[in-house]
PDB file of N, CA and C in Angstrom:
ATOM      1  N   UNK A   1       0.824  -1.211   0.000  1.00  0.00           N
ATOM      2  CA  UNK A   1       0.000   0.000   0.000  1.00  0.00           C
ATOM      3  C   UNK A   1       0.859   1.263   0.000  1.00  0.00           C
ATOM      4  N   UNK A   2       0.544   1.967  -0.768  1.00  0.00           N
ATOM      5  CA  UNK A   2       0.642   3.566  -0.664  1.00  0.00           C
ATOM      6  C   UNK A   2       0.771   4.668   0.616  1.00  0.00           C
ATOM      7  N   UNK A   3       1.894   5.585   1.165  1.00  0.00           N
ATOM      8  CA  UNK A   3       1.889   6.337   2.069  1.00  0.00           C
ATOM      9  C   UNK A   3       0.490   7.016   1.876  1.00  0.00           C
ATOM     10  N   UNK A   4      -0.324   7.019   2.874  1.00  0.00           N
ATOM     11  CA  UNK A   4      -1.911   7.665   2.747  1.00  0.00           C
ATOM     12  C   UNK A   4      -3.022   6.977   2.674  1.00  0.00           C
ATOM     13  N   UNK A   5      -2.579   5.986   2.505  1.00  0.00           N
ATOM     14  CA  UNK A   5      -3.716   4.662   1.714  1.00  0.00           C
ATOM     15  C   UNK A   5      -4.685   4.452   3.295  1.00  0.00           C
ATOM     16  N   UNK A   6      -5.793   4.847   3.053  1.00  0.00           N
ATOM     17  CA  UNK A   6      -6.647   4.229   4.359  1.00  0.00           C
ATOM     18  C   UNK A   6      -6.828   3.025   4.571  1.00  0.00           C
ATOM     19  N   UNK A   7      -6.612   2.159   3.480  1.00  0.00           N
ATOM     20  CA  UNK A   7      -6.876   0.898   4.047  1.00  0.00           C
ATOM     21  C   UNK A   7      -5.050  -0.163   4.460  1.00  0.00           C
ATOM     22  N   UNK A   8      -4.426   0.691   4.623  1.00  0.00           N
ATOM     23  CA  UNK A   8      -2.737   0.579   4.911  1.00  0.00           C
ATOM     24  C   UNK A   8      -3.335  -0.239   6.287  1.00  0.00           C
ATOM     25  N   UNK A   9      -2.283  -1.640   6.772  1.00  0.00           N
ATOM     26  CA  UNK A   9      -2.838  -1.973   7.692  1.00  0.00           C
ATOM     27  C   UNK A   9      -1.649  -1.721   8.415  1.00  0.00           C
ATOM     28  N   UNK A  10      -1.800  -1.175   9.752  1.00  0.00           N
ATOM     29  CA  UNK A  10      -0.822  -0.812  10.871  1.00  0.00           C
ATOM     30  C   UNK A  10      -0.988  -1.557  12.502  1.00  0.00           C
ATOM     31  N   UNK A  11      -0.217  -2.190  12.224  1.00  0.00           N
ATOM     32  CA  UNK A  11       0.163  -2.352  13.674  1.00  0.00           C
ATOM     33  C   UNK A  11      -0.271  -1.509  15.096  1.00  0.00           C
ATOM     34  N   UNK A  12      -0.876  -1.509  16.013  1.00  0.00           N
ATOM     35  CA  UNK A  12      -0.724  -0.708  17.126  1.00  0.00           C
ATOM     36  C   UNK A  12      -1.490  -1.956  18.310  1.00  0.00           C
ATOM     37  N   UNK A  13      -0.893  -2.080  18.982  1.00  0.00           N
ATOM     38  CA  UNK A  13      -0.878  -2.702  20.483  1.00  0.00           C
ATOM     39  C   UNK A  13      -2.944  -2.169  20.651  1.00  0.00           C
ATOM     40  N   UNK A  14      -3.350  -3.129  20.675  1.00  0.00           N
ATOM     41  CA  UNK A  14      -4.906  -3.350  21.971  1.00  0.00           C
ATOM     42  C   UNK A  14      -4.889  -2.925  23.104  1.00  0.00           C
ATOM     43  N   UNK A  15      -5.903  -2.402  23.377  1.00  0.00           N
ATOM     44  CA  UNK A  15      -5.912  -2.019  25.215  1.00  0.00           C
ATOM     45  C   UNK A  15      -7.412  -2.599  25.399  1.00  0.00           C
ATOM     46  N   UNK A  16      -7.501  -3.395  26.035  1.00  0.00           N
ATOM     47  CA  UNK A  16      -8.544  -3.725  26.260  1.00  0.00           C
ATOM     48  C   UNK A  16      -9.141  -3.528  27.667  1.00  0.00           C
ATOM     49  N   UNK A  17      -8.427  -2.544  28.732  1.00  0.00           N
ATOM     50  CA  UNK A  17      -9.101  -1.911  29.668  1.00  0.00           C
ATOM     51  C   UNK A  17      -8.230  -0.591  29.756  1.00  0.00           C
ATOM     52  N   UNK A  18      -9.854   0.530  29.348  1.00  0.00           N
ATOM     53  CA  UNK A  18      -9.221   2.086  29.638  1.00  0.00           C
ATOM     54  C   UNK A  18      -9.393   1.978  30.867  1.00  0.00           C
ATOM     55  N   UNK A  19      -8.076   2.586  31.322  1.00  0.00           N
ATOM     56  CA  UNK A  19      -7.433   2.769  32.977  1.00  0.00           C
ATOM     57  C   UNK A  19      -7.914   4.630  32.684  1.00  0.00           C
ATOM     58  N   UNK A  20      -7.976   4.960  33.807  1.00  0.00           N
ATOM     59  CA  UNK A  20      -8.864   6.361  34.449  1.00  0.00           C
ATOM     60  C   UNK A  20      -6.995   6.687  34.559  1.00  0.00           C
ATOM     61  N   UNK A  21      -7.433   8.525  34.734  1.00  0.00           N
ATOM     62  CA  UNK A  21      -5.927   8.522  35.173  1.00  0.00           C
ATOM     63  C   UNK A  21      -5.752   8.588  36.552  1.00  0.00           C
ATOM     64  N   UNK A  22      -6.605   8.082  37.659  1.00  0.00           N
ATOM     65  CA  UNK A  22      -6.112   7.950  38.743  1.00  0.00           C
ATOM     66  C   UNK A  22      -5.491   5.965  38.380  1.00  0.00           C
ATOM     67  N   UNK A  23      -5.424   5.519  37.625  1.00  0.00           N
ATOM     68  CA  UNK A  23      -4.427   4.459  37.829  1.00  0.00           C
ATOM     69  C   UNK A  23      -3.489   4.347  37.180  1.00  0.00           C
ATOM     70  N   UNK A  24      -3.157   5.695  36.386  1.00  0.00           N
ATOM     71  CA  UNK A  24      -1.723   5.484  35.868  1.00  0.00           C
ATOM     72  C   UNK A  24      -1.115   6.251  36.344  1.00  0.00           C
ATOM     73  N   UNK A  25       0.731   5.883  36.073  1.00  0.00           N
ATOM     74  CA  UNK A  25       1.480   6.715  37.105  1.00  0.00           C
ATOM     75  C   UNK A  25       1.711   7.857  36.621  1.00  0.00           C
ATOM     76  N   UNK A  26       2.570   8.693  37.364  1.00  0.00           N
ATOM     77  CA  UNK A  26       2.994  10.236  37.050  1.00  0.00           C
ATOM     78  C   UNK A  26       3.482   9.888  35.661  1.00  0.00           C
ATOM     79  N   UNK A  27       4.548   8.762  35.261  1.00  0.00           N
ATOM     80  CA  UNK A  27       5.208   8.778  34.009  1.00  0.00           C
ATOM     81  C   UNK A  27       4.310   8.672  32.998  1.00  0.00           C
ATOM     82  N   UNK A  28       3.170   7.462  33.875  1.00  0.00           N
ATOM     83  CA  UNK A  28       2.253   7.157  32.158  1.00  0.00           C
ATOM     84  C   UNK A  28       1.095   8.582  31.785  1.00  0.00           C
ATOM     85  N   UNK A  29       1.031   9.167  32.711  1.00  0.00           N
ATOM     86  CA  UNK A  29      -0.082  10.520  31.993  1.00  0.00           C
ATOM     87  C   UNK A  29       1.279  11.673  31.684  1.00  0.00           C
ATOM     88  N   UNK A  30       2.713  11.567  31.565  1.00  0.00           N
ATOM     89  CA  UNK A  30       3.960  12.834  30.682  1.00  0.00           C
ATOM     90  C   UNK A  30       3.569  12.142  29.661  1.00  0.00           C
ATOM     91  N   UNK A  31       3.453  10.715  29.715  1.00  0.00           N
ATOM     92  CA  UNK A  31       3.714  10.250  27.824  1.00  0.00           C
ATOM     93  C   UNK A  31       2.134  10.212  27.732  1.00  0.00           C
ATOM     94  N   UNK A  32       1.267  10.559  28.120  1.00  0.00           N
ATOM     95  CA  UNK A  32      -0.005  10.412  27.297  1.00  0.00           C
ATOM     96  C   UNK A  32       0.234  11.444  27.202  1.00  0.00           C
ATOM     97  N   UNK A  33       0.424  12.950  27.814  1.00  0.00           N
ATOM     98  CA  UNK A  33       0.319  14.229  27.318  1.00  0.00           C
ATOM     99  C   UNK A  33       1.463  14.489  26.027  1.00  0.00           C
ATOM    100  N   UNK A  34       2.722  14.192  26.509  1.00  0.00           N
ATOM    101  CA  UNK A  34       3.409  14.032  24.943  1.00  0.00           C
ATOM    102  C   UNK A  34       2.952  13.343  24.099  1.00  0.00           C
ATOM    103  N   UNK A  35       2.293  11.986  23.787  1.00  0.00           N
ATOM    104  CA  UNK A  35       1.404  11.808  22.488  1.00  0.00           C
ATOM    105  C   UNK A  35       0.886  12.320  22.628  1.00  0.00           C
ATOM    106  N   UNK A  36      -0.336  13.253  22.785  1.00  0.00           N
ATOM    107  CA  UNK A  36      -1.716  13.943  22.508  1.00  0.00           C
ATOM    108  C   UNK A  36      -0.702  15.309  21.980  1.00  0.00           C
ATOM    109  N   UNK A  37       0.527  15.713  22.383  1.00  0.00           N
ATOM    110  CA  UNK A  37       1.367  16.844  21.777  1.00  0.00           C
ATOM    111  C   UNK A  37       1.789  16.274  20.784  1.00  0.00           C
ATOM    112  N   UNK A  38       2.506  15.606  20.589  1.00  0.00           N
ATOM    113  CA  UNK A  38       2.881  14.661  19.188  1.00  0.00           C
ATOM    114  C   UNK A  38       2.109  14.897  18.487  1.00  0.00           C
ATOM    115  N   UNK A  39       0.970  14.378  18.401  1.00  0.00           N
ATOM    116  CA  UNK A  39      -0.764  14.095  17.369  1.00  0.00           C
ATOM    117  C   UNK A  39      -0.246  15.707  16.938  1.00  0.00           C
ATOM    118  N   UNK A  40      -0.971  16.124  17.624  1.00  0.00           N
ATOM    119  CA  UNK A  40      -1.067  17.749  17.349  1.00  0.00           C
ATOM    120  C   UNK A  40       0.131  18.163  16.545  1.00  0.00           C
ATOM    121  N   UNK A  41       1.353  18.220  16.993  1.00  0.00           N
ATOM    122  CA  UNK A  41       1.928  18.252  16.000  1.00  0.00           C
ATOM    123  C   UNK A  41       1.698  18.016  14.330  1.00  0.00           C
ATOM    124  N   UNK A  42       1.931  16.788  14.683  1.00  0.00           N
ATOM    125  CA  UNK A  42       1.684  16.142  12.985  1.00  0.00           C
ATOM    126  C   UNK A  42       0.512  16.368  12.244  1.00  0.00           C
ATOM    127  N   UNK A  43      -0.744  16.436  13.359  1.00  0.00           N
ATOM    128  CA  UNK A  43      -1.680  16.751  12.452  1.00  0.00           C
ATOM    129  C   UNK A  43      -1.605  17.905  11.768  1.00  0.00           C
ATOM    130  N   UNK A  44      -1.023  19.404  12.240  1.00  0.00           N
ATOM    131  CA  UNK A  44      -0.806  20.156  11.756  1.00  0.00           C
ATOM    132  C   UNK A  44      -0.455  20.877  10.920  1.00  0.00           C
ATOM    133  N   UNK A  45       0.561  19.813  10.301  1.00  0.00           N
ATOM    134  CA  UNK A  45       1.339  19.542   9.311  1.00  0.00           C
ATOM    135  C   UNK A  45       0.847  18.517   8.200  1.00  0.00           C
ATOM    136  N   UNK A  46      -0.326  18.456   7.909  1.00  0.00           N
ATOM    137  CA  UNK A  46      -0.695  17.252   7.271  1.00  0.00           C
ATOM    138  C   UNK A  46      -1.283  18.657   5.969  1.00  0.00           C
ATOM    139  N   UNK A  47      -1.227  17.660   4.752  1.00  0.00           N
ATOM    140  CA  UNK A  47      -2.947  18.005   4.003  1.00  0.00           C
ATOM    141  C   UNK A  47      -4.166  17.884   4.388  1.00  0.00           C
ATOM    142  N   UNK A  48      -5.368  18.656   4.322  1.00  0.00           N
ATOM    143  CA  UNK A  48      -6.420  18.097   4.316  1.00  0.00           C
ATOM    144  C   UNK A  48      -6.739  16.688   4.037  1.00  0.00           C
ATOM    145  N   UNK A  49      -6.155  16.533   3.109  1.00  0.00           N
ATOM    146  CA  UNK A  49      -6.560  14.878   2.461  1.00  0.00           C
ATOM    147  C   UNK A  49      -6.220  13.845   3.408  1.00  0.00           C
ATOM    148  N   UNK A  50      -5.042  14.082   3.512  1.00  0.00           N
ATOM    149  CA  UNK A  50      -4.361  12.672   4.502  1.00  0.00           C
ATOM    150  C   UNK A  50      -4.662  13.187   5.936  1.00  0.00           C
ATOM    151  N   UNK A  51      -4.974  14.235   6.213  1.00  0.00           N
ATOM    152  CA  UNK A  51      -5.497  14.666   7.622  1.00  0.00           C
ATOM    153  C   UNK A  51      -6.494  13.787   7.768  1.00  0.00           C
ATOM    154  N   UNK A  52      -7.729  13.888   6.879  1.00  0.00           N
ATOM    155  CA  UNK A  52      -9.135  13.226   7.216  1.00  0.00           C
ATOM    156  C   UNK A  52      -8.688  11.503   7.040  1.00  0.00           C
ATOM    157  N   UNK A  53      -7.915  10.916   6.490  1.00  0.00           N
ATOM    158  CA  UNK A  53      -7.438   9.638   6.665  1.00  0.00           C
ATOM    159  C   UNK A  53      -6.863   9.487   7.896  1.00  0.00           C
ATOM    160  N   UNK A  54      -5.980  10.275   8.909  1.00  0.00           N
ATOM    161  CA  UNK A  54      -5.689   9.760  10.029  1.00  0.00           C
ATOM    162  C   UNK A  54      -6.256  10.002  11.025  1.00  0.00           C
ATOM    163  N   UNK A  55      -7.544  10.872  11.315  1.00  0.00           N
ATOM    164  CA  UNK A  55      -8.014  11.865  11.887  1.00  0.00           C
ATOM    165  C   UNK A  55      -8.791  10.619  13.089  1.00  0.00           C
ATOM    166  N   UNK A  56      -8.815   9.621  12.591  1.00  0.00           N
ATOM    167  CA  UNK A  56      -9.481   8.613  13.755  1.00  0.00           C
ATOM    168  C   UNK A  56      -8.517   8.042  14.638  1.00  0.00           C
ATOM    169  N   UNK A  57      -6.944   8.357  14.004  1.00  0.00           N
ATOM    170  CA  UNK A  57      -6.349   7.447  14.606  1.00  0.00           C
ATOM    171  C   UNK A  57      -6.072   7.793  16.375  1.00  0.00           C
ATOM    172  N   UNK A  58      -5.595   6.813  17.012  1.00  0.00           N
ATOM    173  CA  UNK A  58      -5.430   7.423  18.758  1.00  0.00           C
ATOM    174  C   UNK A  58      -4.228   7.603  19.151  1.00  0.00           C
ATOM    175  N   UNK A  59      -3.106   6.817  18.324  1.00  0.00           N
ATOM    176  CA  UNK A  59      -1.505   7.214  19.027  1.00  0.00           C
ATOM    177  C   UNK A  59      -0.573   8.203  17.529  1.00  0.00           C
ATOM    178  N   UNK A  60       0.480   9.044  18.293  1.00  0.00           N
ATOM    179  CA  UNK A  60       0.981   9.577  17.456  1.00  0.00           C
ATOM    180  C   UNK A  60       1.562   8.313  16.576  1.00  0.00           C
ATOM    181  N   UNK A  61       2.313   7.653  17.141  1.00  0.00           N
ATOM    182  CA  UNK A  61       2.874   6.076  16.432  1.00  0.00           C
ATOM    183  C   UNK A  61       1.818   5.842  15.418  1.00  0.00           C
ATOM    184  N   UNK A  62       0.784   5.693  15.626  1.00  0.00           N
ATOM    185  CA  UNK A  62      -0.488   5.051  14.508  1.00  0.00           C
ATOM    186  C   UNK A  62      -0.726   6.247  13.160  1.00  0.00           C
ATOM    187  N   UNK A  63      -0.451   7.781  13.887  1.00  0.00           N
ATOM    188  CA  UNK A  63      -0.685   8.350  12.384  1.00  0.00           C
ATOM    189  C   UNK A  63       0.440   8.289  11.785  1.00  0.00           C
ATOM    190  N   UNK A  64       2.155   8.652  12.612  1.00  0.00           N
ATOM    191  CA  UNK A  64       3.164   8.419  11.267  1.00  0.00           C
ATOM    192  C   UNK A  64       3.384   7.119  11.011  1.00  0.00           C
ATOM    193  N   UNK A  65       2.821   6.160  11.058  1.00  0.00           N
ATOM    194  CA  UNK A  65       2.541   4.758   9.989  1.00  0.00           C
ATOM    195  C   UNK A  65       2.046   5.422   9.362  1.00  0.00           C
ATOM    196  N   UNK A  66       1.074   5.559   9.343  1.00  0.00           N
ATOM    197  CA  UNK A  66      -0.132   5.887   8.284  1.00  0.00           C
ATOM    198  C   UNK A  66       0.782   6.938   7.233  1.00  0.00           C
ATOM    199  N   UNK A  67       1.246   7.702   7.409  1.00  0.00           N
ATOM    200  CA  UNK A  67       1.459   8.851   6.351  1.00  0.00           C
ATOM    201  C   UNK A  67       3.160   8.511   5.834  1.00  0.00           C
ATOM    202  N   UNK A  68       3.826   7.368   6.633  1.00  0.00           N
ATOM    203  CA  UNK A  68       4.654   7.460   6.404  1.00  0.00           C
ATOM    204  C   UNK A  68       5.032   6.640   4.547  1.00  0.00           C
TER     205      UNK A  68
END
């Protein structure tokens, strides 16, 4: 598949229980706030086009697959 391709299949790790952030530690809510800064980043920097292709995704890791 094509850099952009929505149907590109990517890798990203399952969570199959959202933890609240009273159960993660001080470290795990720096790196959720640095991905959610990451995202932002990149999204920023996108086209429209390939924006609305990653625009569902949840980790910064999952959109630069996608565009990469």
């Amino acid at each position: 598949p094509e850099p952009g391709d929505p149907n590109r299949e990517v890798p990203v790790n399952e969570t199959f229980h959202v933890q609240t952030d009273d159960e993660l530690t001080e470290n795990e809510l720096k790196q959720l706030e640095a991905d959610d800064q990451a995202i932002q980043t990149i999204l920023l920097g996108l086209p429209e086009d390939i924006y609305a292709v990653v625009d569902s995704c949840e980790t910064a890791q999952e959109i630069w697959l996608r565009v990469q």
